[in-house]
Protein backbone atom coordinates (compact mmCIF):
# COMPACT_ATOMS: atom_id res chain seq x y z
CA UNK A 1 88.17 97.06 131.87
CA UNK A 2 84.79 98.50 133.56
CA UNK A 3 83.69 94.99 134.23
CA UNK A 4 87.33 93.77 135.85
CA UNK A 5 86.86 96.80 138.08
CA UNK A 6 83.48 95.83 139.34
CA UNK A 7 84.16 92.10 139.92
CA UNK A 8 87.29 93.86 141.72
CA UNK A 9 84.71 95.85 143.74
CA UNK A 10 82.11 92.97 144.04
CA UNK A 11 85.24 91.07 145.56
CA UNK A 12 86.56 93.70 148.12
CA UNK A 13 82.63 94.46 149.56
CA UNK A 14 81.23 90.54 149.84
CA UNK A 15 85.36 90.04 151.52
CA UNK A 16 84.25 92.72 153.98
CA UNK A 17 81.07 90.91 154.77
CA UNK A 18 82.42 87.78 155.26
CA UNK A 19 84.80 89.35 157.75
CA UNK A 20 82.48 89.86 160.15
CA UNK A 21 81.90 86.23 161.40
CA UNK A 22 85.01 84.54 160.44
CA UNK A 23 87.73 83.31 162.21
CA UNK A 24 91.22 85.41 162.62
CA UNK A 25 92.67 83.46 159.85
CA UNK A 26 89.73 83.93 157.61
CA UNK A 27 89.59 87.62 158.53
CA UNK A 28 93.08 87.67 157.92
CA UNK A 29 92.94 85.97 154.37
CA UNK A 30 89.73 88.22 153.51
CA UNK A 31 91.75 91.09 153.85
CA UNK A 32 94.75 90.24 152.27
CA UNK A 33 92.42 89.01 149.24
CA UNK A 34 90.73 92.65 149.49
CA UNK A 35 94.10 94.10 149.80
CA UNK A 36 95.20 92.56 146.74
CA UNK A 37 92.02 93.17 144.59
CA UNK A 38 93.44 97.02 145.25
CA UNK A 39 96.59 96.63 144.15
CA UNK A 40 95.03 95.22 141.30
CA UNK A 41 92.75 97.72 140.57
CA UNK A 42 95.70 100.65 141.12
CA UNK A 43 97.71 98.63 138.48
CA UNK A 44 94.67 99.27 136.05
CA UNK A 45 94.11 102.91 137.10
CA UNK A 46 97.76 103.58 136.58
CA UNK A 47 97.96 101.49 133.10
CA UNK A 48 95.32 103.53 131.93
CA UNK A 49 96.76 106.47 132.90
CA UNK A 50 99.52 106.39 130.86
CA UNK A 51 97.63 105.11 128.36
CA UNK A 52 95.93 107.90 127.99
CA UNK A 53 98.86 110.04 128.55
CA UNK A 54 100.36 108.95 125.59
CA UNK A 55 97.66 109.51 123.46
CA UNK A 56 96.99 113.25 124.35
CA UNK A 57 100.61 113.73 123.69
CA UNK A 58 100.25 112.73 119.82
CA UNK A 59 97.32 114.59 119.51
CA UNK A 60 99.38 117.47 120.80
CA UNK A 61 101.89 116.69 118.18
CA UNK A 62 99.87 116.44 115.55
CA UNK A 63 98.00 119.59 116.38
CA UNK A 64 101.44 121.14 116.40
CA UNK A 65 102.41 119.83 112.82
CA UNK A 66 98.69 121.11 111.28
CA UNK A 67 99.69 124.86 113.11
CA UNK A 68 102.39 125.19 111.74
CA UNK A 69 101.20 123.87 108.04
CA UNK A 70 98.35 126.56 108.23
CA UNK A 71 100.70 129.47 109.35
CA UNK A 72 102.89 128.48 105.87
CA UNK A 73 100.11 127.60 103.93
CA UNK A 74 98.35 130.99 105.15
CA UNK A 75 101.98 133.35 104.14
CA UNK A 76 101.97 132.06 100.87
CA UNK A 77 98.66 132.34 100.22
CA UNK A 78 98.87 136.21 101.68
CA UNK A 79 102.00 137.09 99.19
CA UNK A 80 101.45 138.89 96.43
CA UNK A 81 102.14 137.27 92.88
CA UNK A 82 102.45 134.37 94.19
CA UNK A 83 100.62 131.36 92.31
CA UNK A 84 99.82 129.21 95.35
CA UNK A 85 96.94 127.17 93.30
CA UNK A 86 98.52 123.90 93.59
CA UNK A 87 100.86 124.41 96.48
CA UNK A 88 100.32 121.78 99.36
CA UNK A 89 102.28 122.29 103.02
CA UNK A 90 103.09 119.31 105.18
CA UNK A 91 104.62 119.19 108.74
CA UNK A 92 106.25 116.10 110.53
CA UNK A 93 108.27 116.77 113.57
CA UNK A 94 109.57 120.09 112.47
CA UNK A 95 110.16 118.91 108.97
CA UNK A 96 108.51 121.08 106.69
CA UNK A 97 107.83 119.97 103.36
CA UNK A 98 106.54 121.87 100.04
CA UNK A 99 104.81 120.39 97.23
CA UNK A 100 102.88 120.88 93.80
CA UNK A 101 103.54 122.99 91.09
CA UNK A 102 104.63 126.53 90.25
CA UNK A 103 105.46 128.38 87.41
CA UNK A 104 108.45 129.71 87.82
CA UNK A 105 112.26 129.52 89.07
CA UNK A 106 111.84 133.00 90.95
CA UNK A 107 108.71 132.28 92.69
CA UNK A 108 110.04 128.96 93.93
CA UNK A 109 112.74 130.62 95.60
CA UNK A 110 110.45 133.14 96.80
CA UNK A 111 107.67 130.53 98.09
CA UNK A 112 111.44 129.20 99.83
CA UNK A 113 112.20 132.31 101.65
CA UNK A 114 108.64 133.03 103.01
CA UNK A 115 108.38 129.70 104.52
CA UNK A 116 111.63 129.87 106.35
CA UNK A 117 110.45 133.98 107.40
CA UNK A 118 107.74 131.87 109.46
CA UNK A 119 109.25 128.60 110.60
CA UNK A 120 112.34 130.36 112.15
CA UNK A 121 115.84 128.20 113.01
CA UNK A 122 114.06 125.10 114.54
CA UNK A 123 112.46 123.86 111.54
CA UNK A 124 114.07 122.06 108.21
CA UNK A 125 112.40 122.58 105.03
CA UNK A 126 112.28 120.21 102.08
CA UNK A 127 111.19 122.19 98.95
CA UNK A 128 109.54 119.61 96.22
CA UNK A 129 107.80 122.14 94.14
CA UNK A 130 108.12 121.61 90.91
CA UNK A 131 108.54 124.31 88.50
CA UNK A 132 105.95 123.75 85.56
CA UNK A 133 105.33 127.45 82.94
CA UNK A 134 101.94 127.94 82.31
């Protein structure tokens, strides 16, 4: 794109130039050739644009989803008896899920109820722990 906008450029300034001993039709043609060239190049700026637009907005997202991963990850690692050793967090559009392995029924439900203490009403959680005894 860099290059198409300075033949674009290169294109408007020698059109200019030319303008200045040509004929009324030639002047006229120059400039509607220049005039052109800048739609052209507004057409790129705005493509671009939203091109990038679109991109910052998934990084947002994903920056979202790893927040909100940490602040579970970091309550269940905070909770006492808690065996978080093999306990993984993921987050997809508000969709929390656990996984790995824990040793028990109770601490299961307990690793259940601490996530949803920080994810609040907005969020769904999908538990996939699986209980394994030591």
């Amino acid at each position: 794109m860099p290059n198409r906008i300075k033949l674009v450029c290169l294109a408007a300034v020698l059109a200019v130039g030319v303008l200045s001993g040509c004929s009324p039709q030639s002047q006229h043609d120059a400039n509607a050739d220049a005039d052109n060239a800048g739609a052209s190049l507004k057409r790129e700026a705005q493509s671009a644009e939203k091109s990038l637009s679109t991109s910052t907005a998934g990084a947002r997202k994903e920056l979202a989803n790893d927040a909100t991963s940490a602040k579970v990850k970091e309550a269940l690692m905070s909770a006492n008896g808690l065996d978080t050793g093999d306990l993984k967090v993921d987050t997809i559009d508000k969709v929390v899920t656990l996984h790995g392995m824990i040793p028990t029924k109770e601490q299961k439900k307990r690793a259940d109820t601490i996530s949803k203490g920080v994810l609040g009403p907005d969020y769904k959680l999908i538990d996939k722990l699986v209980i394994t005894p030591n």
